[in-house]
C-alpha atoms as a PDB file:
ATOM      1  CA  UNK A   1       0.000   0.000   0.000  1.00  0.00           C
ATOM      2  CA  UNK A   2       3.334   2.646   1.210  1.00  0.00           C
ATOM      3  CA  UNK A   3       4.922   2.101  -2.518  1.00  0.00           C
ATOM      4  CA  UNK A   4       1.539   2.268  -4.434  1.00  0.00           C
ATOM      5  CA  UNK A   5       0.868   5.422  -2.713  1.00  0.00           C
ATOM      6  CA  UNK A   6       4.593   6.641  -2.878  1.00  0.00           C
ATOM      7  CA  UNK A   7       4.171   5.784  -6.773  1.00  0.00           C
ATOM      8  CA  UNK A   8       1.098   7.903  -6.945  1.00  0.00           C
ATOM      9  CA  UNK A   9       2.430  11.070  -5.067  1.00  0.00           C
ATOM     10  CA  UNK A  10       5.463  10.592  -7.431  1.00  0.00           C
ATOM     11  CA  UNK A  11       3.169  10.766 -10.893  1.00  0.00           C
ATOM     12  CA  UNK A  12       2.006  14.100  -9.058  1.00  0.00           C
ATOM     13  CA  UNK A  13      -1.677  12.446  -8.169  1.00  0.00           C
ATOM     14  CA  UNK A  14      -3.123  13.568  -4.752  1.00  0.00           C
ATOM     15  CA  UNK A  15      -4.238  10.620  -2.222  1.00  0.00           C
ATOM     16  CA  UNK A  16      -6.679  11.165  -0.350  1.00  0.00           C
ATOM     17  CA  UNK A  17      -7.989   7.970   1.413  1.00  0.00           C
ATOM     18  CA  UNK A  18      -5.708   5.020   0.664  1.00  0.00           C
ATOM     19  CA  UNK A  19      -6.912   1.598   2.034  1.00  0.00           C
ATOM     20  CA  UNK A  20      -7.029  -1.861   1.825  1.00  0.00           C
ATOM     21  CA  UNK A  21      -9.902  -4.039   0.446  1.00  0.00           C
ATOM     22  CA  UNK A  22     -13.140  -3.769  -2.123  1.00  0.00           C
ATOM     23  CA  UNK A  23     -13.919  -0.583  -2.859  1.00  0.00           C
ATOM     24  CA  UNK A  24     -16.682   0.019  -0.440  1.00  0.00           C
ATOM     25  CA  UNK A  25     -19.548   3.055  -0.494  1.00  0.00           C
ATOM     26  CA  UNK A  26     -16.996   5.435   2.341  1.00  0.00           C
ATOM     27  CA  UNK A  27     -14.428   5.497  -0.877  1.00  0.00           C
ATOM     28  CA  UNK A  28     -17.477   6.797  -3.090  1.00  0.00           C
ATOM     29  CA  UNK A  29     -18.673   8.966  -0.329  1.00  0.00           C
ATOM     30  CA  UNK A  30     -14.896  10.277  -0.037  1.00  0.00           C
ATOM     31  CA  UNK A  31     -14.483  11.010  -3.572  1.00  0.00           C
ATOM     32  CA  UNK A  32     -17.738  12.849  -4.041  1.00  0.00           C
ATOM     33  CA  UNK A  33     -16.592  15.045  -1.564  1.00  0.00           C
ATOM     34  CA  UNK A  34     -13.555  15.785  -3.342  1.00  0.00           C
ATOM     35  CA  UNK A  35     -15.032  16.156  -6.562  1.00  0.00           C
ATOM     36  CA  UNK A  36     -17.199  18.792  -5.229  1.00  0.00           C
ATOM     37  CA  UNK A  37     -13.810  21.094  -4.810  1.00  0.00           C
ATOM     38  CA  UNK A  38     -11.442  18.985  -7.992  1.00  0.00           C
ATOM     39  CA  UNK A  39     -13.680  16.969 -10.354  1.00  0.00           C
ATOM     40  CA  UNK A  40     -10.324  15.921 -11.831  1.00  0.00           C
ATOM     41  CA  UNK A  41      -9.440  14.586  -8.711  1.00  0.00           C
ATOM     42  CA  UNK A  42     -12.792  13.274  -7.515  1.00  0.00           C
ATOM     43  CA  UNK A  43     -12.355   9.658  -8.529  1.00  0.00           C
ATOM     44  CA  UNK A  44     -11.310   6.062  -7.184  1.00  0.00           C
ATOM     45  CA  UNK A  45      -8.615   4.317  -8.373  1.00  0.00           C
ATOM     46  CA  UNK A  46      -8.576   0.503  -7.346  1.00  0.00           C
ATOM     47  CA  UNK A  47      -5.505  -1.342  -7.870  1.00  0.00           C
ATOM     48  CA  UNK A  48      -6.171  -5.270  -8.346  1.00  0.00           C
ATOM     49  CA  UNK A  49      -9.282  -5.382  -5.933  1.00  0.00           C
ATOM     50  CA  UNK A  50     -12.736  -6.572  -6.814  1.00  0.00           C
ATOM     51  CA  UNK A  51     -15.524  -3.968  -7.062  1.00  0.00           C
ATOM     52  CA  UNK A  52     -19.226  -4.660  -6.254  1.00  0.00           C
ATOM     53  CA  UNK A  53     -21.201  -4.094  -9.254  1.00  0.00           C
ATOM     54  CA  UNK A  54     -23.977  -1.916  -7.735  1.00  0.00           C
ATOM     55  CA  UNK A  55     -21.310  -0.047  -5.757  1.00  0.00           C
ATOM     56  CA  UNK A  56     -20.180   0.148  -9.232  1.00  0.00           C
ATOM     57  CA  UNK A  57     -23.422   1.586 -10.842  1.00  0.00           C
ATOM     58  CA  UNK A  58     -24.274   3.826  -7.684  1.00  0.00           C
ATOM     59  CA  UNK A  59     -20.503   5.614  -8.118  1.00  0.00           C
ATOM     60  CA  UNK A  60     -21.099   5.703 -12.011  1.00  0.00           C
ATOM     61  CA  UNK A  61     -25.147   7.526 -10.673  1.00  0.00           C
ATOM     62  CA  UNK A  62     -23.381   9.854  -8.975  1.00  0.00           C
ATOM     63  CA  UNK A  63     -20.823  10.895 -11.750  1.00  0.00           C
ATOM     64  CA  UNK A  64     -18.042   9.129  -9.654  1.00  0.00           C
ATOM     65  CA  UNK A  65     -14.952   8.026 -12.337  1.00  0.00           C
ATOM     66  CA  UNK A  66     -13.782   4.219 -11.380  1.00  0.00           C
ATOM     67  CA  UNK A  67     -10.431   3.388 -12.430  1.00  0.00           C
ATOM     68  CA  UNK A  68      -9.510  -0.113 -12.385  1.00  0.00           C
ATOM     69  CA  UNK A  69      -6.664  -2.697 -13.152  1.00  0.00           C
ATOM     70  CA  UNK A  70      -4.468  -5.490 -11.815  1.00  0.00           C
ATOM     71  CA  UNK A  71      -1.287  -3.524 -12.950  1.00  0.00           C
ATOM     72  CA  UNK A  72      -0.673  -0.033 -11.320  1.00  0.00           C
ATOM     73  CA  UNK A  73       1.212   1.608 -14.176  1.00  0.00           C
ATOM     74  CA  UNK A  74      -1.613   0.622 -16.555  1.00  0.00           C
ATOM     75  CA  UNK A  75      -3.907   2.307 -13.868  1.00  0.00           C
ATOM     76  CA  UNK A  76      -2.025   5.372 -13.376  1.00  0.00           C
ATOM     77  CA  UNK A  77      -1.772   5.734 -16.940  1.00  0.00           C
ATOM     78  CA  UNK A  78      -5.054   5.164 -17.449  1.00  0.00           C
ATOM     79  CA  UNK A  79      -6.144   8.108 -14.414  1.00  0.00           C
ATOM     80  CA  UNK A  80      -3.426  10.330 -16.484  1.00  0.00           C
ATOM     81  CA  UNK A  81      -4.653   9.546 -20.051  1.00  0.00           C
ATOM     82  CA  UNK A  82      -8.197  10.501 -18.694  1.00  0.00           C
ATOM     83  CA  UNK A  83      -7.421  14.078 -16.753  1.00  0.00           C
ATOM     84  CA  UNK A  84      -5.275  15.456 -20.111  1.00  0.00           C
ATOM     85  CA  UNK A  85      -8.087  14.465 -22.049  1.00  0.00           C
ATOM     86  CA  UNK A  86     -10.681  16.177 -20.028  1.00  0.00           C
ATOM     87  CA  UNK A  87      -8.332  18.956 -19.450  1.00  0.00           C
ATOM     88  CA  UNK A  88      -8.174  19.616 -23.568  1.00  0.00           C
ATOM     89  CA  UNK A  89     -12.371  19.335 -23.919  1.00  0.00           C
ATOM     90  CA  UNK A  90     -12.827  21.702 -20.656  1.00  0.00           C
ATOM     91  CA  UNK A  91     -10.239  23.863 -22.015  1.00  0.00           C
ATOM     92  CA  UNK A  92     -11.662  24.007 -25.624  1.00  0.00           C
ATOM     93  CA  UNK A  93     -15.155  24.799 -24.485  1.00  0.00           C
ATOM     94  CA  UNK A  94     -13.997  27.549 -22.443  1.00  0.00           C
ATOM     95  CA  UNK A  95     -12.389  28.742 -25.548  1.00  0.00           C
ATOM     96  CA  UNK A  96     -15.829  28.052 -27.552  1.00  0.00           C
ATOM     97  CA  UNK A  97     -17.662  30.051 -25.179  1.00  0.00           C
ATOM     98  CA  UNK A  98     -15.413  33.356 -25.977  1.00  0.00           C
ATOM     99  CA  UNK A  99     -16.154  35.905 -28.372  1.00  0.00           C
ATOM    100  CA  UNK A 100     -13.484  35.963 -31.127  1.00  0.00           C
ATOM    101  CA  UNK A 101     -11.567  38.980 -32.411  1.00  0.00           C
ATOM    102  CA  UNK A 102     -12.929  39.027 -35.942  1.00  0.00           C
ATOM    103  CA  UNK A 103     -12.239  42.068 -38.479  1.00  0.00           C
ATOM    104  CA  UNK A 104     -14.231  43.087 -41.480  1.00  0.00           C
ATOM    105  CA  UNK A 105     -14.505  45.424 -44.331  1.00  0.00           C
ATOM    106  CA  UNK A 106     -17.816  46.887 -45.971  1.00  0.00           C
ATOM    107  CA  UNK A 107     -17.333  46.295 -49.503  1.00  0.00           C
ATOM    108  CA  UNK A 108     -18.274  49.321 -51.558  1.00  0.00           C
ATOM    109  CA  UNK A 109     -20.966  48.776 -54.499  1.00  0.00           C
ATOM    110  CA  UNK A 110     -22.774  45.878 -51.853  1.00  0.00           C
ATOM    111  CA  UNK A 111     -24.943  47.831 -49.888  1.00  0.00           C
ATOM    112  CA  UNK A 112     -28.114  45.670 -50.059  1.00  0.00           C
ATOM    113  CA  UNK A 113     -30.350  47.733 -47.978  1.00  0.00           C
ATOM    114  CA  UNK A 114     -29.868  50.634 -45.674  1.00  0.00           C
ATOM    115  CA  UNK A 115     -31.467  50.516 -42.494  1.00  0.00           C
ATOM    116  CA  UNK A 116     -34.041  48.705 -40.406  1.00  0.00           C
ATOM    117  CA  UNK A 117     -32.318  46.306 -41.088  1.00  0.00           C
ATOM    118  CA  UNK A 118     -28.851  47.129 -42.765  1.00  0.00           C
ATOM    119  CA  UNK A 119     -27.640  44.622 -44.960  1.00  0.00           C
ATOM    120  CA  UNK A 120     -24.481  44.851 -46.668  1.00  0.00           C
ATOM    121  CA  UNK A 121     -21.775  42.660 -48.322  1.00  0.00           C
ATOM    122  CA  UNK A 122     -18.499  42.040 -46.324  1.00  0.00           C
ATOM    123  CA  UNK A 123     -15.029  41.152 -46.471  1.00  0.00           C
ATOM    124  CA  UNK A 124     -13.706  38.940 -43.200  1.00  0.00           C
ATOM    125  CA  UNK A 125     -10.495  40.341 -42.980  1.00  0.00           C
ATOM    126  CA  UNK A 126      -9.326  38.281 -39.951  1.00  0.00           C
ATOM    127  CA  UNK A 127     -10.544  35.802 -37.271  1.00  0.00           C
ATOM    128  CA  UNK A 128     -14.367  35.270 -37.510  1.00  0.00           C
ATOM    129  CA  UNK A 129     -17.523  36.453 -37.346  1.00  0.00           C
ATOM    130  CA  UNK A 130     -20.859  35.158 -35.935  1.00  0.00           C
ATOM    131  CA  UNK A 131     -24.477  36.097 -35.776  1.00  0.00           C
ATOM    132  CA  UNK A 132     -24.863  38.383 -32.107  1.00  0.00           C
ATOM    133  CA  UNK A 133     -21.583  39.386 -32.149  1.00  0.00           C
ATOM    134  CA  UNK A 134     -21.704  43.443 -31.968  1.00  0.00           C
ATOM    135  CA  UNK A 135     -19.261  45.515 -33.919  1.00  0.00           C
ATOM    136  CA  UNK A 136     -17.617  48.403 -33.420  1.00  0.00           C
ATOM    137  CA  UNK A 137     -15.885  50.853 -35.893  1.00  0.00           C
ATOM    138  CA  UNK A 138     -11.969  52.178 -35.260  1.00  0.00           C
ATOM    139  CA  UNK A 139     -12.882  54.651 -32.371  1.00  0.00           C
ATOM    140  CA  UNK A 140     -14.167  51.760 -30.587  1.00  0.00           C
ATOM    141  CA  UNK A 141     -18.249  53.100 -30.796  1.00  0.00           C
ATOM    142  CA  UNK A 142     -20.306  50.219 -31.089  1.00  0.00           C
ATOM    143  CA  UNK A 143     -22.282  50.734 -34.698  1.00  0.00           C
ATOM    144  CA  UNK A 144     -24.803  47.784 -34.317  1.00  0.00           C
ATOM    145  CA  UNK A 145     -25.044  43.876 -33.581  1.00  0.00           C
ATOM    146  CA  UNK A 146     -24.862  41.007 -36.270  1.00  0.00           C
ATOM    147  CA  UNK A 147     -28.462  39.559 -36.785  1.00  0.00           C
ATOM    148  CA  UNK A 148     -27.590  37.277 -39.381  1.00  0.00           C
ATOM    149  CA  UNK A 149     -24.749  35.897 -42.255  1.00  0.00           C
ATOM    150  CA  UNK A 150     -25.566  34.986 -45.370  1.00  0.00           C
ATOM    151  CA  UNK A 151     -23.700  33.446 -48.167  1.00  0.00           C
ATOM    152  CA  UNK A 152     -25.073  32.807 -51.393  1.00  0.00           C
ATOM    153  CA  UNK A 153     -28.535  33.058 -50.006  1.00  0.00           C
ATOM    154  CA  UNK A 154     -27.726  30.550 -47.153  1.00  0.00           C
ATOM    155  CA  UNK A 155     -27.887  31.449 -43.657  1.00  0.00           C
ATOM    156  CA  UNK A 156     -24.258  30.957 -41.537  1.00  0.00           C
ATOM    157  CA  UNK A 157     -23.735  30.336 -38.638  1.00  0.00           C
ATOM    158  CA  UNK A 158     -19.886  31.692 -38.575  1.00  0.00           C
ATOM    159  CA  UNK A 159     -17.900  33.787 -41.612  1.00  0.00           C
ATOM    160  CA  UNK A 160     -14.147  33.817 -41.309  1.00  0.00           C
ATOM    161  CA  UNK A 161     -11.102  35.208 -42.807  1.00  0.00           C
ATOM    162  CA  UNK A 162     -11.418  35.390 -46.937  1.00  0.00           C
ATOM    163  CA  UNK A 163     -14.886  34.573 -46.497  1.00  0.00           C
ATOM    164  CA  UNK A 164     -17.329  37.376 -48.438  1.00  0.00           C
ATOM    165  CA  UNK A 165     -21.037  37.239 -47.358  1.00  0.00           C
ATOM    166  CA  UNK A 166     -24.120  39.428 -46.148  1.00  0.00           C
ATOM    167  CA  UNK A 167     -24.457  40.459 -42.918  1.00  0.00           C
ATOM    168  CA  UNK A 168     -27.822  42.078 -41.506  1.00  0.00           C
ATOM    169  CA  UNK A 169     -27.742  44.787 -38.607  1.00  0.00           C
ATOM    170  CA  UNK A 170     -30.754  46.510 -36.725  1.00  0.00           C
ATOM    171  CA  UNK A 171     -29.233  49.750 -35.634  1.00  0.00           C
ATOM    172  CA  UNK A 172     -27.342  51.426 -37.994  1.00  0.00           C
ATOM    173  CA  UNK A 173     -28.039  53.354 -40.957  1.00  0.00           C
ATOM    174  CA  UNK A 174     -25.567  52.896 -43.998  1.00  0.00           C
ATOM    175  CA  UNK A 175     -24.591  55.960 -44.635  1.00  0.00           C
ATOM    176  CA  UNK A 176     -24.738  57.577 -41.428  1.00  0.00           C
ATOM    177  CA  UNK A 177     -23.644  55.406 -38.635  1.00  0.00           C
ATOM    178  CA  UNK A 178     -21.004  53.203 -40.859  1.00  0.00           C
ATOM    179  CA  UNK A 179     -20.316  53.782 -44.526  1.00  0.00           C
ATOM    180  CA  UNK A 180     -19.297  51.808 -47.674  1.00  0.00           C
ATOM    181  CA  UNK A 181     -15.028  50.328 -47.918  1.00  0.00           C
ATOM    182  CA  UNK A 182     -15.139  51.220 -43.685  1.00  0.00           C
ATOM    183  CA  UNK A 183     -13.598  48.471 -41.872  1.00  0.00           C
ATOM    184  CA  UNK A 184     -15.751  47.012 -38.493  1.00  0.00           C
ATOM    185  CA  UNK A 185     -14.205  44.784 -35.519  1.00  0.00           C
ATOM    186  CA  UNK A 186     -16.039  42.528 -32.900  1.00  0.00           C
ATOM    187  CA  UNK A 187     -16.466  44.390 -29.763  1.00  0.00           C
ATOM    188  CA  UNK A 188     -15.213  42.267 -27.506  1.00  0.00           C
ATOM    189  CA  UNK A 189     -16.422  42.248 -23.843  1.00  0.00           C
ATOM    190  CA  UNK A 190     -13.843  42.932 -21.750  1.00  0.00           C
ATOM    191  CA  UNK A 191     -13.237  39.765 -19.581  1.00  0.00           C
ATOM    192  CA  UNK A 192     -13.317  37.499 -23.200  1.00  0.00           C
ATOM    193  CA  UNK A 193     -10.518  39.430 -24.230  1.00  0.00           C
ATOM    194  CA  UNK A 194      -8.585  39.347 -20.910  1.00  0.00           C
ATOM    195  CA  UNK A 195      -9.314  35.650 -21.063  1.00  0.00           C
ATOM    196  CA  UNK A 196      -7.751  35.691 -24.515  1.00  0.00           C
ATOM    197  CA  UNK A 197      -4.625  37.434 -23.992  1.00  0.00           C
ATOM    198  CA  UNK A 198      -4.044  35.553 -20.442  1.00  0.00           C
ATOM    199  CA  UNK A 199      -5.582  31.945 -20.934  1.00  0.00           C
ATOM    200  CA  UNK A 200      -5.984  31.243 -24.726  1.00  0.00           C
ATOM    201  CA  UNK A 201      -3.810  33.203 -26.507  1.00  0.00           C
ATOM    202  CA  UNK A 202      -2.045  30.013 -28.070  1.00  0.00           C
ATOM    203  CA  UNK A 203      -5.452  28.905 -29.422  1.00  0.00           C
ATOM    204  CA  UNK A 204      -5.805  31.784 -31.408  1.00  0.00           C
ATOM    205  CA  UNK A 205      -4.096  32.051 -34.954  1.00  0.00           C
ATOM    206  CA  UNK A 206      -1.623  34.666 -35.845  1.00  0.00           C
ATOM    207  CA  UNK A 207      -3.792  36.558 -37.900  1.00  0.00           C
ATOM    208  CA  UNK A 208      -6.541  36.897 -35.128  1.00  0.00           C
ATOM    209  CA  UNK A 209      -3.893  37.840 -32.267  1.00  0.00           C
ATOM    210  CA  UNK A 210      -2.955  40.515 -34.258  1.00  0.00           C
ATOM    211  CA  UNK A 211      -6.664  41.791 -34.581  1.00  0.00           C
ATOM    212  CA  UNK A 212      -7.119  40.937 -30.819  1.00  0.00           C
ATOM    213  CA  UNK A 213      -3.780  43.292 -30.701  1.00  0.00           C
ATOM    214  CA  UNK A 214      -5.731  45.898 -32.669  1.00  0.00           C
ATOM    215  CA  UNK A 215      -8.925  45.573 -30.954  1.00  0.00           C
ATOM    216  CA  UNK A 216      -7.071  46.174 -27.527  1.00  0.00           C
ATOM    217  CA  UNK A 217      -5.411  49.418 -28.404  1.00  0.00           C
ATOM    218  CA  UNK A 218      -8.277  51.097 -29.831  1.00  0.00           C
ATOM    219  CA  UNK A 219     -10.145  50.421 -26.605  1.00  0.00           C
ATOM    220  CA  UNK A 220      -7.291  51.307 -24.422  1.00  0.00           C
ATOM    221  CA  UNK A 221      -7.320  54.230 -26.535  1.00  0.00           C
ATOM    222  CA  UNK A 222     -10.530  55.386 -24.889  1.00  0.00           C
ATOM    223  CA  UNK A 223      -9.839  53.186 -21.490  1.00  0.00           C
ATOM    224  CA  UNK A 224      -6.355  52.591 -20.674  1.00  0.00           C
ATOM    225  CA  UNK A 225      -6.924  50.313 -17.932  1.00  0.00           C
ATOM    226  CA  UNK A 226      -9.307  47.852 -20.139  1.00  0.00           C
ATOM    227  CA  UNK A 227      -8.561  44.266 -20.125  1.00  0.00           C
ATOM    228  CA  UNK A 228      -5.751  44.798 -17.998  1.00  0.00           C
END
């Protein structure tokens, strides 16, 4: 039991409880109490013991992760394997859940309608753009929020960079509040792109950290202090 939880602190895995026998329902109680703080870490790892079934199913009810084998490496490995994976899919659907820096021109001659709504032909620049993502123009004044893409006729759900399609916008007025060949950003909210610079940065392509870049200094023009 000392070297199989020596070999454990050693791969960098927390112990808890470490004891001898079947897995029993104090274990499960144990690690639902840790994975209330570390879901990661909320799990049971039983090295060449038997495991009651329904003890089995109730852990599995209870969203309680049951490692098992008759060899420890293949079990640590196993526990390992599992966290990095679950690491990568928590860490991309953080990412998901961001607004991306996205950059786009109005193409002159593709002014489709005015107002109420404005729709016009685009250019995506850089990064991406998505229906409900608000734009902003170079002073960093918000000049409406994306209703819908369109390409050839189709509604998108996403446009990105070298993409040309039709975007529709409630609140401007072409003309007025943003004007043919001007180029538009996404206004990012202010803790996506902290989150961006600070926690996902390597996610991002070059071209969109350089609009992210962009999209920083013109609102630090007005606010120095944002997304510090």
């Amino acid at each position: 039991l000392e070297a199989a939880t020596l070999y454990l602190h050693e791969k960098g895995i927390p112990v808890r409880r470490a004891d001898i026998g079947e897995v029993s329902k104090r274990d499960v109680v144990e690690a639902e109490i840790v994975k209330m703080k570390d879901e990661l870490k909320g799990v049971i790892l039983a090295f060449n013991v038997k495991i009651d079934q329904d003890l089995e199913i109730d852990a599995s009810n209870k969203g309680i992760r049951i490692f098992k084998d008759s060899v420890l490496f293949r079990l640590v490995n196993a526990y390992l394997e599992w966290v990095e994976n679950e690491t990568t899919t928590r860490r991309l659907r953080a990412f998901d859940s961001l607004m991306k820096p996205g950059k786009i021109k109005i193409m002159e001659g593709y002014v489709f309608r005015r107002s109420e709504p404005a729709i016009v032909g685009v250019e995506v620049l850089s990064g991406l753009i998505k229906p409900k993502y608000p734009l902003m123009n170079s002073r960093g004044k918000i000049v409406g929020t994306i209703s819908q893409i369109q390409d050839r006729g189709q509604s998108v759900h996403e446009a990105r960079a070298g993409s040309r399609v039709a975007i529709s916008m409630r609140e401007p007025v072409v003309g007025r509040h943003v004007r043919e060949g001007e180029i538009l950003y996404t206004a990012l909210p202010e803790q996506d792109a902290r989150l961006l610079q600070k926690e996902y940065y390597d996610m991002l392509d070059e071209e969109s950290r350089k609009v992210l870049e962009e999209i920083v200094e013109i609102k630090r023009s007005v606010d120095p202090l944002w997304a510090r």
